[in-house]
PDB file of N, CA and C in Angstrom:
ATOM      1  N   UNK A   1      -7.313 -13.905   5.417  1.00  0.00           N
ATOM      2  CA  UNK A   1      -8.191 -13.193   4.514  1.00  0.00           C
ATOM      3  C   UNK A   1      -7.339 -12.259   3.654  1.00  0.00           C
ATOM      4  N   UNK A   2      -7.683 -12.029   2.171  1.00  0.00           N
ATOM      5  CA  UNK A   2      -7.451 -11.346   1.805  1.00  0.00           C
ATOM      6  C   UNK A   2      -7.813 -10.116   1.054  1.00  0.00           C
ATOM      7  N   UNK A   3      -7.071  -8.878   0.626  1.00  0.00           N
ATOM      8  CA  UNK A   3      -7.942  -7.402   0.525  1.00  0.00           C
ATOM      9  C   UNK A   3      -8.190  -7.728  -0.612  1.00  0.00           C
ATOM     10  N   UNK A   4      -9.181  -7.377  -0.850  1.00  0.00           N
ATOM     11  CA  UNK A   4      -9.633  -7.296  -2.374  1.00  0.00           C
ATOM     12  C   UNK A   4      -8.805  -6.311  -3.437  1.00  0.00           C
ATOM     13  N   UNK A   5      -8.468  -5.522  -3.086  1.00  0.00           N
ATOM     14  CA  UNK A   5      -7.365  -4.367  -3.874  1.00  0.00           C
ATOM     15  C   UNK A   5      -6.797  -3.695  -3.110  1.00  0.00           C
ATOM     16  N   UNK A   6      -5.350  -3.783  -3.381  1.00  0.00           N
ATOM     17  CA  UNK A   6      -4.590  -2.388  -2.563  1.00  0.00           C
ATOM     18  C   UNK A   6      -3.740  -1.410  -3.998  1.00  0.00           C
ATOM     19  N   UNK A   7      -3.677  -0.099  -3.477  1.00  0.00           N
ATOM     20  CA  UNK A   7      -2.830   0.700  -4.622  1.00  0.00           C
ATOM     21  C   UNK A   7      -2.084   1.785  -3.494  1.00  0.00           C
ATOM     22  N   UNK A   8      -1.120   1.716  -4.008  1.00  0.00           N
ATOM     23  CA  UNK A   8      -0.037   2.633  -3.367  1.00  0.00           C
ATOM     24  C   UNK A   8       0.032   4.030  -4.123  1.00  0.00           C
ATOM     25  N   UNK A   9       0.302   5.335  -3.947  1.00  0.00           N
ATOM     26  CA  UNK A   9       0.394   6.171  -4.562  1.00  0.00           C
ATOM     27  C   UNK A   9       1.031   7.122  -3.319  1.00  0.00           C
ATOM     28  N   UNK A  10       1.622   8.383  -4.460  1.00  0.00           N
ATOM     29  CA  UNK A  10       2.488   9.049  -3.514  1.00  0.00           C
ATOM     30  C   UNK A  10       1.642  10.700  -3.256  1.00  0.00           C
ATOM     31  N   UNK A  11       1.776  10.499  -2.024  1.00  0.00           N
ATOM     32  CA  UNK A  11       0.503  12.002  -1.792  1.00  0.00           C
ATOM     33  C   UNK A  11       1.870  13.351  -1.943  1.00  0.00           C
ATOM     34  N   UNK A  12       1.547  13.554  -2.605  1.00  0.00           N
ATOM     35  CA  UNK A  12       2.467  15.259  -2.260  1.00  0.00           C
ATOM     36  C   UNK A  12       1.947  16.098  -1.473  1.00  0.00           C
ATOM     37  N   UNK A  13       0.687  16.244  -0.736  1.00  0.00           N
ATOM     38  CA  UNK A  13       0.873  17.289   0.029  1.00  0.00           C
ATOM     39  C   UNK A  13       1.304  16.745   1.297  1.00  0.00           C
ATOM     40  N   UNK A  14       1.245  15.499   1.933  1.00  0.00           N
ATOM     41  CA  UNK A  14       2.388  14.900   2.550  1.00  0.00           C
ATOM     42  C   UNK A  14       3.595  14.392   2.861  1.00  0.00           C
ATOM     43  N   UNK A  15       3.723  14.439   1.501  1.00  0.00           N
ATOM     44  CA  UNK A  15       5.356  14.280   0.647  1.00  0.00           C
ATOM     45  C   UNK A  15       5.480  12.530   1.440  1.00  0.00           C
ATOM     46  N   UNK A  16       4.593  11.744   1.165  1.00  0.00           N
ATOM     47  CA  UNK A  16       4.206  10.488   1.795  1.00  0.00           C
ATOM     48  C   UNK A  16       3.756   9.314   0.997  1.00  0.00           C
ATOM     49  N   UNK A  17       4.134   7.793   0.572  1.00  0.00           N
ATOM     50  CA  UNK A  17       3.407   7.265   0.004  1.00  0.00           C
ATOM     51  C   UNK A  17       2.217   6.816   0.754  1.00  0.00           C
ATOM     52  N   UNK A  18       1.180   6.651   0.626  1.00  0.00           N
ATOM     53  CA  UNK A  18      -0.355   6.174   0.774  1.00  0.00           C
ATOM     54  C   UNK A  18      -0.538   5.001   0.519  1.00  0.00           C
ATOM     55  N   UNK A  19      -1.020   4.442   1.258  1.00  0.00           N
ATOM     56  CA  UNK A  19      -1.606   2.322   0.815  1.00  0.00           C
ATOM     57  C   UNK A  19      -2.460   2.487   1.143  1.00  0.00           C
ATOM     58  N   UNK A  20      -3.991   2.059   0.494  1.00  0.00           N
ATOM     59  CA  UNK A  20      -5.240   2.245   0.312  1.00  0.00           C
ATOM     60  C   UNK A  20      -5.317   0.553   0.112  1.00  0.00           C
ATOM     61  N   UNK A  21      -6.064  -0.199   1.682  1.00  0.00           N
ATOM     62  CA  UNK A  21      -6.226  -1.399   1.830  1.00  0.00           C
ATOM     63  C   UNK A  21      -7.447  -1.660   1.001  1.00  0.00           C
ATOM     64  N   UNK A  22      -8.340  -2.139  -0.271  1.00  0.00           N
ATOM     65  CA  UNK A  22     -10.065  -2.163   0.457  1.00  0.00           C
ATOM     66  C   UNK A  22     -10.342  -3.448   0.546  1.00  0.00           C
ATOM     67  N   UNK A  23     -11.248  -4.087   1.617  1.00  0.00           N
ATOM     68  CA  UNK A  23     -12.122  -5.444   1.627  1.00  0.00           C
ATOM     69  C   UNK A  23     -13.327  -4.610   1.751  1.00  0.00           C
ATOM     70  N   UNK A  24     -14.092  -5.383   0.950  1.00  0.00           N
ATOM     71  CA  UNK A  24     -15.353  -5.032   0.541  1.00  0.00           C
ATOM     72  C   UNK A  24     -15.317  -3.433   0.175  1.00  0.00           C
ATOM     73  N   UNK A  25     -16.497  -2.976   0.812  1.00  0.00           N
ATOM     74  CA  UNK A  25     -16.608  -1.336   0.778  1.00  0.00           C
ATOM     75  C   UNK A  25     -15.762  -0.912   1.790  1.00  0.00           C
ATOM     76  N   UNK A  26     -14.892  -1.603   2.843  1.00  0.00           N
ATOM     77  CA  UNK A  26     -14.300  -0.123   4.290  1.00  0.00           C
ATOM     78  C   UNK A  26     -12.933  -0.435   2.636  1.00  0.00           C
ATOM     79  N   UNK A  27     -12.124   1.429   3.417  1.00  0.00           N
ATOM     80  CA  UNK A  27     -11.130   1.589   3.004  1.00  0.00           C
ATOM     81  C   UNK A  27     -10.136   1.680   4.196  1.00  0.00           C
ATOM     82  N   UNK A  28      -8.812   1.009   4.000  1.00  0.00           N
ATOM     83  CA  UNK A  28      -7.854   1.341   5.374  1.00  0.00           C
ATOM     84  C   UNK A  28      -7.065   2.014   4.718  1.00  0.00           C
ATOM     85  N   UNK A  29      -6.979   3.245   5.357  1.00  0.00           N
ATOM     86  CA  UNK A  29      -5.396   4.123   4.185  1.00  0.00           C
ATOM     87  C   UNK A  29      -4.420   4.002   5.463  1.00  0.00           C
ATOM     88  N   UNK A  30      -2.955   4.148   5.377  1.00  0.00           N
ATOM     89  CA  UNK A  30      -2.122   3.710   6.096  1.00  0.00           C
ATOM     90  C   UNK A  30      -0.582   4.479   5.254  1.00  0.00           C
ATOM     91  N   UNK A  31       0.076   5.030   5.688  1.00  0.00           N
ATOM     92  CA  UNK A  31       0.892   5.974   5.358  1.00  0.00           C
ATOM     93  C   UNK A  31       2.345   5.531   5.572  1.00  0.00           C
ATOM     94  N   UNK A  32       3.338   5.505   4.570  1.00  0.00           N
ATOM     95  CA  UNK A  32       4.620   4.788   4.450  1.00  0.00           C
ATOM     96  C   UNK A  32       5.675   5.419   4.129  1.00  0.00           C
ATOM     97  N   UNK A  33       6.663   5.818   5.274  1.00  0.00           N
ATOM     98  CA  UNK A  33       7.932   6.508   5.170  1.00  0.00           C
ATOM     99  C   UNK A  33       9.055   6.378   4.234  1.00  0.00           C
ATOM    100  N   UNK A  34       8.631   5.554   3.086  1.00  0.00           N
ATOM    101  CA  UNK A  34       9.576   5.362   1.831  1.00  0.00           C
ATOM    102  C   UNK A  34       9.799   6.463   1.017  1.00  0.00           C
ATOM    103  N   UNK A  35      11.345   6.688   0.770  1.00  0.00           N
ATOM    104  CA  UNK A  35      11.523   8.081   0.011  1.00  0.00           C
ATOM    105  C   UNK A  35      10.519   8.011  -1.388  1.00  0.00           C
ATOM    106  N   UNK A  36      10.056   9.210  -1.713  1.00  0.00           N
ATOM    107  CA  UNK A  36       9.395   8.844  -3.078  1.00  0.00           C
ATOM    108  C   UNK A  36      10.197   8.339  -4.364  1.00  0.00           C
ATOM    109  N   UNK A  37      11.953   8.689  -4.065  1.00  0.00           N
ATOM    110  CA  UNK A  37      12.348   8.132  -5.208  1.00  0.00           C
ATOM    111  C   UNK A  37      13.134   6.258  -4.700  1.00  0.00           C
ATOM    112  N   UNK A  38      12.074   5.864  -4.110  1.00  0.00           N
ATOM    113  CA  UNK A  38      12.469   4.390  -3.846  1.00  0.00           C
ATOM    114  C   UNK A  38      12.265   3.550  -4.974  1.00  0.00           C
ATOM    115  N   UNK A  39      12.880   2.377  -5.258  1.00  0.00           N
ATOM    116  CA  UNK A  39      12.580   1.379  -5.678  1.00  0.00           C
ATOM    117  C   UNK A  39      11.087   0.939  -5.819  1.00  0.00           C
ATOM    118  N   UNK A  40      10.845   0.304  -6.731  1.00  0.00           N
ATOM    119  CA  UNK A  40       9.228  -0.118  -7.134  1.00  0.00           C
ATOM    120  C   UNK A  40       9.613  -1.513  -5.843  1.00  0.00           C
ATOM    121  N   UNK A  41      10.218  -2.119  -5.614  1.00  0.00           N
ATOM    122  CA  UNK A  41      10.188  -3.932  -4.960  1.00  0.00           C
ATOM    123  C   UNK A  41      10.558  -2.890  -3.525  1.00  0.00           C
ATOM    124  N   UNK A  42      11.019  -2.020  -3.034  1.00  0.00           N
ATOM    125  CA  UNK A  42      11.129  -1.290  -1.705  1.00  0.00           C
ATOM    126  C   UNK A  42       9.552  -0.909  -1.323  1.00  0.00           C
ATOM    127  N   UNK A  43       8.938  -0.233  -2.472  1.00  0.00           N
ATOM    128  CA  UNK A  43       7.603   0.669  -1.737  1.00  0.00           C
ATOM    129  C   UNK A  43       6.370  -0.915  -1.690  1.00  0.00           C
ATOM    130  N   UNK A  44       6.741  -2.200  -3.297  1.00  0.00           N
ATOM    131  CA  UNK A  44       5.567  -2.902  -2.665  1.00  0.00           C
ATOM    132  C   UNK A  44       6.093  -3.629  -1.249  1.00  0.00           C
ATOM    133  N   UNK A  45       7.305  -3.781  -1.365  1.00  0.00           N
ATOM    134  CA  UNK A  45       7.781  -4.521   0.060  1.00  0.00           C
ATOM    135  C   UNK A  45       6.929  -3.595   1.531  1.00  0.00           C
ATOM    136  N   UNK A  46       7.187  -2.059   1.501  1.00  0.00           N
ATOM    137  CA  UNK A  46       6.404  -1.874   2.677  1.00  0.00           C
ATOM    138  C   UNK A  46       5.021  -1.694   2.362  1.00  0.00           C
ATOM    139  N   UNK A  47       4.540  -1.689   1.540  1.00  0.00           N
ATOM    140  CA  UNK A  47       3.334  -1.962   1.397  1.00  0.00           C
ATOM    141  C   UNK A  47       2.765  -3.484   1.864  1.00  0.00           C
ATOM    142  N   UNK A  48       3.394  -4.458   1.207  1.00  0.00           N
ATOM    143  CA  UNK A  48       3.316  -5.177   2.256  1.00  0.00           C
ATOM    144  C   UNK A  48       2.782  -5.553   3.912  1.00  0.00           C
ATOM    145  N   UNK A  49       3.711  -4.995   4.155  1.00  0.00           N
ATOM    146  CA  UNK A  49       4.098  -5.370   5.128  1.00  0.00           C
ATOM    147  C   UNK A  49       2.965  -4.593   6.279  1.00  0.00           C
ATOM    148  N   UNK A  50       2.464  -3.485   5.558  1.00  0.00           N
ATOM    149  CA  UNK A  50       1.440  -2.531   6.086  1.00  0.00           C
ATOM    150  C   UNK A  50       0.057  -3.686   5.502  1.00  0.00           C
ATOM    151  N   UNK A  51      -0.164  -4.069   4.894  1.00  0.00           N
ATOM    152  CA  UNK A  51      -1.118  -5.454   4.627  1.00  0.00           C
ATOM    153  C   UNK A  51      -1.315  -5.917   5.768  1.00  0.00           C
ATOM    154  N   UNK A  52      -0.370  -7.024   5.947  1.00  0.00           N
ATOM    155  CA  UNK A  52      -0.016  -7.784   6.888  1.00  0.00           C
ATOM    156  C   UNK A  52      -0.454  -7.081   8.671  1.00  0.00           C
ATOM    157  N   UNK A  53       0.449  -5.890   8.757  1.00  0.00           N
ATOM    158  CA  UNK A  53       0.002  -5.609  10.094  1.00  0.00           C
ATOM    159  C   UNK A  53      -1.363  -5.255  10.066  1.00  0.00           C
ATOM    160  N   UNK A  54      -2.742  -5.125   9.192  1.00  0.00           N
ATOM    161  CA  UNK A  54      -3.549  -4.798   9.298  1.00  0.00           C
ATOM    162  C   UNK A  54      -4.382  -6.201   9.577  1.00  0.00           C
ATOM    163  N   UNK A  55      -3.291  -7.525   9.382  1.00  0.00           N
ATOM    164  CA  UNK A  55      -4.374  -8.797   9.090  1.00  0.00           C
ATOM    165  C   UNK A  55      -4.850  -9.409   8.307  1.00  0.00           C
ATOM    166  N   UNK A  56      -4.296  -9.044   7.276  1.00  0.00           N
ATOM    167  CA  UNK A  56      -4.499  -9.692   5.985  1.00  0.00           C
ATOM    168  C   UNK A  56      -3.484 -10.273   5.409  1.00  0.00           C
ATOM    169  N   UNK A  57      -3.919 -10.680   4.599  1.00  0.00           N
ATOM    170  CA  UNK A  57      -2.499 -11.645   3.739  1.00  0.00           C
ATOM    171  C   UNK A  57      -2.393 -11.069   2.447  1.00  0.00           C
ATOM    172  N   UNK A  58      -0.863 -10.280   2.022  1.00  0.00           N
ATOM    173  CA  UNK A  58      -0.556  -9.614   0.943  1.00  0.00           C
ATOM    174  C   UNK A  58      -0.807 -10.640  -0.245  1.00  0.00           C
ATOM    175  N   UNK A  59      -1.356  -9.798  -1.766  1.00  0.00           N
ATOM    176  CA  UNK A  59      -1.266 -10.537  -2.850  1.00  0.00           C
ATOM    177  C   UNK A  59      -0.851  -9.706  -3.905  1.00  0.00           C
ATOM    178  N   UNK A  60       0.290  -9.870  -3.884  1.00  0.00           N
ATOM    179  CA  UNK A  60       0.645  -8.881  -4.882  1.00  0.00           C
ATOM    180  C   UNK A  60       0.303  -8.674  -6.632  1.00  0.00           C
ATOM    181  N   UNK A  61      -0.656  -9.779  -6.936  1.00  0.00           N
ATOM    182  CA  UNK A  61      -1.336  -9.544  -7.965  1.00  0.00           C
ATOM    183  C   UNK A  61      -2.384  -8.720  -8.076  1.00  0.00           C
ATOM    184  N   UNK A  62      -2.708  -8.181  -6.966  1.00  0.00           N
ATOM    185  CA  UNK A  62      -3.712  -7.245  -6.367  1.00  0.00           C
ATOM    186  C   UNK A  62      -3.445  -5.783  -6.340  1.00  0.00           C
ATOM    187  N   UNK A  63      -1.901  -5.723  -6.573  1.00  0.00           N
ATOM    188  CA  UNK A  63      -1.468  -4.566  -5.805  1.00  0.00           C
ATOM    189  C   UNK A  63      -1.375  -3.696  -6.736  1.00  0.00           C
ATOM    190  N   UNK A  64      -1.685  -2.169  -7.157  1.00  0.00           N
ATOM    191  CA  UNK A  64      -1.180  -1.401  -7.902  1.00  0.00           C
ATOM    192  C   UNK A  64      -0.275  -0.247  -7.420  1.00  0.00           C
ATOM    193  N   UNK A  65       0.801  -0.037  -7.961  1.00  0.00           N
ATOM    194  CA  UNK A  65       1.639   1.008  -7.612  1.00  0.00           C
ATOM    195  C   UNK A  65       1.309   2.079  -8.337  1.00  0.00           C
ATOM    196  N   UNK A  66       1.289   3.361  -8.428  1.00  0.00           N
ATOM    197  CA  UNK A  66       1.296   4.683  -8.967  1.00  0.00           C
ATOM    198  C   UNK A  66       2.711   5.111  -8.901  1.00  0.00           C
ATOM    199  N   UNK A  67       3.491   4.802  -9.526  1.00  0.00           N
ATOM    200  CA  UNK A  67       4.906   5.377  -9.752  1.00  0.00           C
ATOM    201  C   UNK A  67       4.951   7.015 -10.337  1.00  0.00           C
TER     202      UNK A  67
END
């Protein structure tokens, strides 16, 4: 299965990037130890990969980054 939209963005008051899974209406947020000044192909790579361990199958045409 796959999420209907994911977007990555970087929270500052956690100093943390954020992956915001959604299928349908639930939201899965899920929190990613990538420095904020990483690579755009580093943060969708663990974004990714945070997809995946949730059970879904990444699509990265889906995906928006907030750089």
């Amino acid at each position: 299965m796959r999420a209907d939209r994911v977007e990555v963005s970087w929270d500052a008051d956690q100093n943390k990037w954020v992956i915001r899974i959604q299928v349908g209406e639930e939201i899965i947020r899920r929190i990613c130890d990538v420095p904020k000044n990483a690579a755009e192909a580093t943060i969708r790579s663990a974004a990714q990969d945070a997809i995946q361990n949730e059970g879904y199958e990444p699509d990265v045409s889906r995906m928006i980054i907030h750089l």
